[in-house]
C-alpha atoms as a PDB file:
ATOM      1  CA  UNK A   1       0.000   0.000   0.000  1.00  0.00           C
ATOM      2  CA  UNK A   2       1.678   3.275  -1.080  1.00  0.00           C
ATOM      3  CA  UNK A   3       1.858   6.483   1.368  1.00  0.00           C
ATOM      4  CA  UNK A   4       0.227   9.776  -0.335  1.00  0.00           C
ATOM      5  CA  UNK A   5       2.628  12.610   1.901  1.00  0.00           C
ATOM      6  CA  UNK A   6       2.170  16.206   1.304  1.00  0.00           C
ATOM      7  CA  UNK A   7       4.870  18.050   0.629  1.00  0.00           C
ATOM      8  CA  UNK A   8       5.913  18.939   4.547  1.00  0.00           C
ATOM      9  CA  UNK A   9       5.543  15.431   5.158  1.00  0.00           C
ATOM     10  CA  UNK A  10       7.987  14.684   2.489  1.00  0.00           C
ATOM     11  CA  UNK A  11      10.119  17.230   3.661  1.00  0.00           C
ATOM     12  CA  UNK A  12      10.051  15.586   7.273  1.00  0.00           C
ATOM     13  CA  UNK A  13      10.872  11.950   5.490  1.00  0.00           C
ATOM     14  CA  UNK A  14      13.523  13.235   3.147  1.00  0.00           C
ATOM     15  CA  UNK A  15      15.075  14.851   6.989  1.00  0.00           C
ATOM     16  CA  UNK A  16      14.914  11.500   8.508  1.00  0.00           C
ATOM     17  CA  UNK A  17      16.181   9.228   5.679  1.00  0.00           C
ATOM     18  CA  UNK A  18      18.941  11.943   5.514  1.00  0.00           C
ATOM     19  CA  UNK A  19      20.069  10.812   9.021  1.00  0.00           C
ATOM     20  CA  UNK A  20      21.208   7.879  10.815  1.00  0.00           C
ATOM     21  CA  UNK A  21      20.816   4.652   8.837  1.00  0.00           C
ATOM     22  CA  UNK A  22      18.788   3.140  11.712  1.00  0.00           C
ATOM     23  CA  UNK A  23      16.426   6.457  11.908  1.00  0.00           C
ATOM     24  CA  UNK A  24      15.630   5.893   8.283  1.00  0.00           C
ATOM     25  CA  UNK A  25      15.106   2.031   8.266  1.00  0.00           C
ATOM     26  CA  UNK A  26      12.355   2.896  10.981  1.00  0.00           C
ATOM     27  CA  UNK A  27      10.913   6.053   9.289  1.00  0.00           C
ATOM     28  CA  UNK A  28      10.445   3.308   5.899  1.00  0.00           C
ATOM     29  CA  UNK A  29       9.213   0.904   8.261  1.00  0.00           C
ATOM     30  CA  UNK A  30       6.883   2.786  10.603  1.00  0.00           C
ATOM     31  CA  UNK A  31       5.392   5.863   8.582  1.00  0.00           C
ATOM     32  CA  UNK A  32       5.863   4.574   4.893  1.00  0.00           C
ATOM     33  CA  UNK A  33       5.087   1.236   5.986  1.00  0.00           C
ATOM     34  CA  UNK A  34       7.441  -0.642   3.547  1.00  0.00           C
ATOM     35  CA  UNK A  35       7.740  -4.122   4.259  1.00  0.00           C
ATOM     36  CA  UNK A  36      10.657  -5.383   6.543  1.00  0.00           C
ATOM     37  CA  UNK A  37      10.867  -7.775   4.320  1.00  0.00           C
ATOM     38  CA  UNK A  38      11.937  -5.032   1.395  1.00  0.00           C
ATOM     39  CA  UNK A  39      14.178  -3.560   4.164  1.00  0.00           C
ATOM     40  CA  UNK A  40      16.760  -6.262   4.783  1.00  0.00           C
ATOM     41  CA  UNK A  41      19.614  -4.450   3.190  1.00  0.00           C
ATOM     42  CA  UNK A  42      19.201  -1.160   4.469  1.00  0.00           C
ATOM     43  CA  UNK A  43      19.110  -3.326   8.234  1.00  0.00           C
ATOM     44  CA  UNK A  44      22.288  -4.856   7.181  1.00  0.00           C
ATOM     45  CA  UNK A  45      24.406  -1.195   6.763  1.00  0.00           C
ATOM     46  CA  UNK A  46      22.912  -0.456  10.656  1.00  0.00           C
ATOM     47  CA  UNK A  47      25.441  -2.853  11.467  1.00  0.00           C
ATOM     48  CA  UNK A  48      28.194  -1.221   8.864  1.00  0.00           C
ATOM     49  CA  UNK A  49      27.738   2.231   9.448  1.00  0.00           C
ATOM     50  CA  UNK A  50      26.013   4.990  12.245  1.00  0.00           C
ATOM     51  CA  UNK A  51      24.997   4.382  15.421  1.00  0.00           C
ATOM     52  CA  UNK A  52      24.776   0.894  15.650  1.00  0.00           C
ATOM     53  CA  UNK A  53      28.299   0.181  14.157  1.00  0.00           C
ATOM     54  CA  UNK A  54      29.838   3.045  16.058  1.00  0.00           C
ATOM     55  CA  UNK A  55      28.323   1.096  19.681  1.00  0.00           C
ATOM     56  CA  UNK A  56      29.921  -2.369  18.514  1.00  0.00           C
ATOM     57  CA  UNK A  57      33.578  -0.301  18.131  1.00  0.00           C
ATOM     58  CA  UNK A  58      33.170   0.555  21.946  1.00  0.00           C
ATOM     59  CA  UNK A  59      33.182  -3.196  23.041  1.00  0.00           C
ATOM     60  CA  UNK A  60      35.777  -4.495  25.053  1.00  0.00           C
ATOM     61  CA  UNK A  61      37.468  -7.426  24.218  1.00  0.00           C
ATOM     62  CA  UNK A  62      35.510  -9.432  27.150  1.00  0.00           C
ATOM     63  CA  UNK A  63      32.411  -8.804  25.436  1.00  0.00           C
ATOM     64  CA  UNK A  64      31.266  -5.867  27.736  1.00  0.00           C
ATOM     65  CA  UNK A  65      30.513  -2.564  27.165  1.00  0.00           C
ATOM     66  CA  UNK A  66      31.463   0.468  29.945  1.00  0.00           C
ATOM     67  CA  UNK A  67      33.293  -1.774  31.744  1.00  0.00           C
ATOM     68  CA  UNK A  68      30.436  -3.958  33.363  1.00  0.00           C
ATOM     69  CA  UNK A  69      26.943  -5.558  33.024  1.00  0.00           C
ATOM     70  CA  UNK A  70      24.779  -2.647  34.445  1.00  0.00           C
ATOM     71  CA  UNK A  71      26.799  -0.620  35.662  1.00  0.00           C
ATOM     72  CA  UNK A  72      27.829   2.164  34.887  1.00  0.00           C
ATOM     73  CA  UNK A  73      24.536   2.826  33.596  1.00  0.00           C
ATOM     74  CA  UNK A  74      23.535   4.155  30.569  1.00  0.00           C
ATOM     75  CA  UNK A  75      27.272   2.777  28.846  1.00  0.00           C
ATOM     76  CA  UNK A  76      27.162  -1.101  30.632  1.00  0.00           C
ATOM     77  CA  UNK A  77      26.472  -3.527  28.156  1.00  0.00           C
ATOM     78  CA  UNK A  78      22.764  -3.851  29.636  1.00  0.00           C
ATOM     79  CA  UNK A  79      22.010  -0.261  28.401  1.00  0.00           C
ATOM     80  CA  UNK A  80      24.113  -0.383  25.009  1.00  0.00           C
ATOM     81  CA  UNK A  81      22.737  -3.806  24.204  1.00  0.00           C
ATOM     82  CA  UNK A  82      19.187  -2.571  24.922  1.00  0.00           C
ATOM     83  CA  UNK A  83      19.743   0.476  22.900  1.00  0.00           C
ATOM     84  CA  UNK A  84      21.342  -1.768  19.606  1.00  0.00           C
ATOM     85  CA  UNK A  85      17.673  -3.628  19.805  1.00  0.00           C
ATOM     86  CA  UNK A  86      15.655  -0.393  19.522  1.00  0.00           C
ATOM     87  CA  UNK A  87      17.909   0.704  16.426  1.00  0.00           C
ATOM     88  CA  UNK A  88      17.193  -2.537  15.182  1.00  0.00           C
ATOM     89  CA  UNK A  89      21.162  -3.409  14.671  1.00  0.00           C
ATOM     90  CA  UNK A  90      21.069  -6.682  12.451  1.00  0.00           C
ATOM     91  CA  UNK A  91      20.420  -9.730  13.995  1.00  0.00           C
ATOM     92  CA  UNK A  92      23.225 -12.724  13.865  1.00  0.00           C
ATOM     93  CA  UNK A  93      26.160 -10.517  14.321  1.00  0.00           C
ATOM     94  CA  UNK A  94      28.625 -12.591  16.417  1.00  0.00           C
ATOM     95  CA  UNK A  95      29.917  -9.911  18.768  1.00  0.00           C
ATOM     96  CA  UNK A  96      26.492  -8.870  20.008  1.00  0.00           C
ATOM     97  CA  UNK A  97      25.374 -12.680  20.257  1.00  0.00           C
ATOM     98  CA  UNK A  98      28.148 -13.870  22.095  1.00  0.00           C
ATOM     99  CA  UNK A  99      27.641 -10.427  24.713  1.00  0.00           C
ATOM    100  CA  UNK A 100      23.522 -10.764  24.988  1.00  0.00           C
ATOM    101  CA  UNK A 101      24.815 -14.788  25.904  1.00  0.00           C
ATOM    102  CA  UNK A 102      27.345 -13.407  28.487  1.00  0.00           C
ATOM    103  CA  UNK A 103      24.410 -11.408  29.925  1.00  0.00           C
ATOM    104  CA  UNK A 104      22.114 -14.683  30.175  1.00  0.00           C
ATOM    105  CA  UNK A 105      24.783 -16.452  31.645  1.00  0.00           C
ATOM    106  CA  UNK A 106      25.383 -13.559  34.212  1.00  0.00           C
ATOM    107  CA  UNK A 107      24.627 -14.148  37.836  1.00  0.00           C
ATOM    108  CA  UNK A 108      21.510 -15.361  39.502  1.00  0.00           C
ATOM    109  CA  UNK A 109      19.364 -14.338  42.307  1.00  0.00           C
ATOM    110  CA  UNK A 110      17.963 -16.250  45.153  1.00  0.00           C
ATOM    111  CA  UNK A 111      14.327 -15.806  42.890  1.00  0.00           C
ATOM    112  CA  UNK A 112      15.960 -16.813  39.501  1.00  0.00           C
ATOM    113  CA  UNK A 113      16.570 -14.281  37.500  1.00  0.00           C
ATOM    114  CA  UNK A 114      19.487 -12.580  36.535  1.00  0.00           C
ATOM    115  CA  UNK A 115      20.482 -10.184  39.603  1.00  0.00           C
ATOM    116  CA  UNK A 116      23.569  -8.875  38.327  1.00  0.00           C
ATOM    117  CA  UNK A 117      24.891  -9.486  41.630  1.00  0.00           C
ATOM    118  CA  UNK A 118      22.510  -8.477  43.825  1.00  0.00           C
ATOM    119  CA  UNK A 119      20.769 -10.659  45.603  1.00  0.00           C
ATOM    120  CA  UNK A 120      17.476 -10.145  44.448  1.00  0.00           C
ATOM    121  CA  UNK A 121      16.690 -10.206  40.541  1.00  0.00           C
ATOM    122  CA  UNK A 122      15.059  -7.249  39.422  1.00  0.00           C
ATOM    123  CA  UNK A 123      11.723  -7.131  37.410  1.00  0.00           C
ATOM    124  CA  UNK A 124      12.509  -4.445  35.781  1.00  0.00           C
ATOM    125  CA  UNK A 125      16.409  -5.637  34.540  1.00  0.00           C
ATOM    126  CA  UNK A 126      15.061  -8.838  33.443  1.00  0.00           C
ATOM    127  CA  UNK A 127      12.030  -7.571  31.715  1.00  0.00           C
ATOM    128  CA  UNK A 128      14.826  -5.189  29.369  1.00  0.00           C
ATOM    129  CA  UNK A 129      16.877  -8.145  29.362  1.00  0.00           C
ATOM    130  CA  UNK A 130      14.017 -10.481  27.651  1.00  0.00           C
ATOM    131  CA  UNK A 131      13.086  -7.349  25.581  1.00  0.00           C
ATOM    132  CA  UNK A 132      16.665  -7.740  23.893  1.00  0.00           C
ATOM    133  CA  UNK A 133      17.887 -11.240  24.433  1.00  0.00           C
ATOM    134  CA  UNK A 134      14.495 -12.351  22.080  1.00  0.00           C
ATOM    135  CA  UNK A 135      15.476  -9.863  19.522  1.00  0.00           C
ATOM    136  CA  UNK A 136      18.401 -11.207  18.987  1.00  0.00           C
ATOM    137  CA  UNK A 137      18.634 -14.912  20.511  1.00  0.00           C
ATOM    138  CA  UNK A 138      15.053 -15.358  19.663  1.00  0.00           C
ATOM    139  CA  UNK A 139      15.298 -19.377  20.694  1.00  0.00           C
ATOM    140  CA  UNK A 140      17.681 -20.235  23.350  1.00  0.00           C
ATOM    141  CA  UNK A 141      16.033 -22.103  26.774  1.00  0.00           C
ATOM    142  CA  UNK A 142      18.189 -19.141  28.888  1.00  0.00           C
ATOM    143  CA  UNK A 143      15.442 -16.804  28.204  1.00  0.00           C
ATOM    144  CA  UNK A 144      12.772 -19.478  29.038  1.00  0.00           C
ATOM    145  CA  UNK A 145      13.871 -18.972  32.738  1.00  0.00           C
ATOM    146  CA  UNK A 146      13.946 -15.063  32.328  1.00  0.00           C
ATOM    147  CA  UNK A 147      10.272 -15.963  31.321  1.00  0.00           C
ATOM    148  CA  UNK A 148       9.886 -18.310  34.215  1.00  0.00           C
ATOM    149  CA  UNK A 149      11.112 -15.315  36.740  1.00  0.00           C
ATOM    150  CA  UNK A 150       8.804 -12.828  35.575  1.00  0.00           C
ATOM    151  CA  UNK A 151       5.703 -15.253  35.658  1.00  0.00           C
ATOM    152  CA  UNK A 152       6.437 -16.150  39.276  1.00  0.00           C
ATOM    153  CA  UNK A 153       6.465 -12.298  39.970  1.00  0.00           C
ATOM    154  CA  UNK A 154       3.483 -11.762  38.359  1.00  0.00           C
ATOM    155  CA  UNK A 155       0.675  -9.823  40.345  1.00  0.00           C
ATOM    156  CA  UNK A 156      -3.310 -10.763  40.633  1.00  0.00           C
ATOM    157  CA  UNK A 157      -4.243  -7.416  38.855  1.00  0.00           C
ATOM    158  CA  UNK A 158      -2.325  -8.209  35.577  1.00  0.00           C
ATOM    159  CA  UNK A 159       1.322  -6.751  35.613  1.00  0.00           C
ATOM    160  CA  UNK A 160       4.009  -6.261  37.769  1.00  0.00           C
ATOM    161  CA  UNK A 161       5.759  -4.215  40.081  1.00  0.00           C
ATOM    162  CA  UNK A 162       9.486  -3.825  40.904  1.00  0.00           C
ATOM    163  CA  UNK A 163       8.762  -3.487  44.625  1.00  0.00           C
ATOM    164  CA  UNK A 164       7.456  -7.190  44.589  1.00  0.00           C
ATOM    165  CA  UNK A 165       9.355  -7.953  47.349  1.00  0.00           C
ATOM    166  CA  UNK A 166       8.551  -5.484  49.465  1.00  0.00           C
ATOM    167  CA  UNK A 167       4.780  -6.637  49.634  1.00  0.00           C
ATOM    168  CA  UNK A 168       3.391  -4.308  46.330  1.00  0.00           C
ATOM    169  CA  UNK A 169       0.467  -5.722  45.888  1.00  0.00           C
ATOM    170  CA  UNK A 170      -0.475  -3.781  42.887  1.00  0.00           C
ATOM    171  CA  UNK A 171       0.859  -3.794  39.346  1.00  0.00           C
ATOM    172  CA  UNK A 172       3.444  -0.659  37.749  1.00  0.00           C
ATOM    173  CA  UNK A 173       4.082  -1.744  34.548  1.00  0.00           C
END
């Protein structure tokens, strides 16, 4: 199905596809509604070029990014591997698989999910962690006890909430 734009609109898409490679693969995907299908080469240079390939430069030779799993935030390899799923960096490239299965190998907590070495896991943590482990491990039995954690945690009014074990009785997300 083809996308009539006005001219401002096309403006606004021509700014966009002028950008990062990842900001245009979503503005053909999302508001022209091209196929993903149709997209698979333009996904590919996320990986080669931008954003996505600049993140991958900034991993450490142990697999981790910033130095550590969640910390320090916003540069660990939680946050950067979180952020490489929402720019929709190419699935099946081997140094992003091989840090998303250091992260699902990371420590446990006494409730079974990953706690990053706390001692409780944190709903929260493991629900970003399932967010990108499935995009780009999509079948692998690790996340199956992510999924496990979560529906152990999971509240009588429909969601969760990351004071669980403090008695919340209520859902926050």
């Amino acid at each position: 199905m083809a996308v009539i734009l006005s001219e401002q609109e096309k403006d606004v898409i021509d700014w966009l596809e002028s950008g990062d490679v990842s900001i245009a693969y979503q503005a053909k995907r999302d508001l022209l509604h091209i196929d993903e299908s149709k997209l698979k080469k333009l996904q590919r240079k996320i990986g080669e070029e931008g954003w996505g390939c600049e993140f991958v430069k900034y991993r450490a030779n142990n697999g981790l990014w910033g130095g550590g799993y969640y910390l320090p935030k916003w540069i660990s390899s939680h946050y950067t591997l979180l952020d490489l799923k929402n720019l929709y960096f190419p699935k099946g490239n081997d140094k992003v698989t091989q840090s998303v299965s250091l992260v699902l190998d990371a420590e446990k907590g006494t409730n079974g999910g990953i706690s990053y070495g706390r001692r409780k896991s944190d709903v929260c943590v493991n629900g970003m962690i399932l967010n990108f482990a499935s995009y780009f491990m999509m079948e692998d039995e690790r996340l199956d006890r992510i999924v496990d954690f979560l529906l152990n945690i999971y509240l009588e009014d429909g969601g969760w909430n990351c004071k669980y074990d403090k008695g919340a009785m209520h859902s926050s997300l």
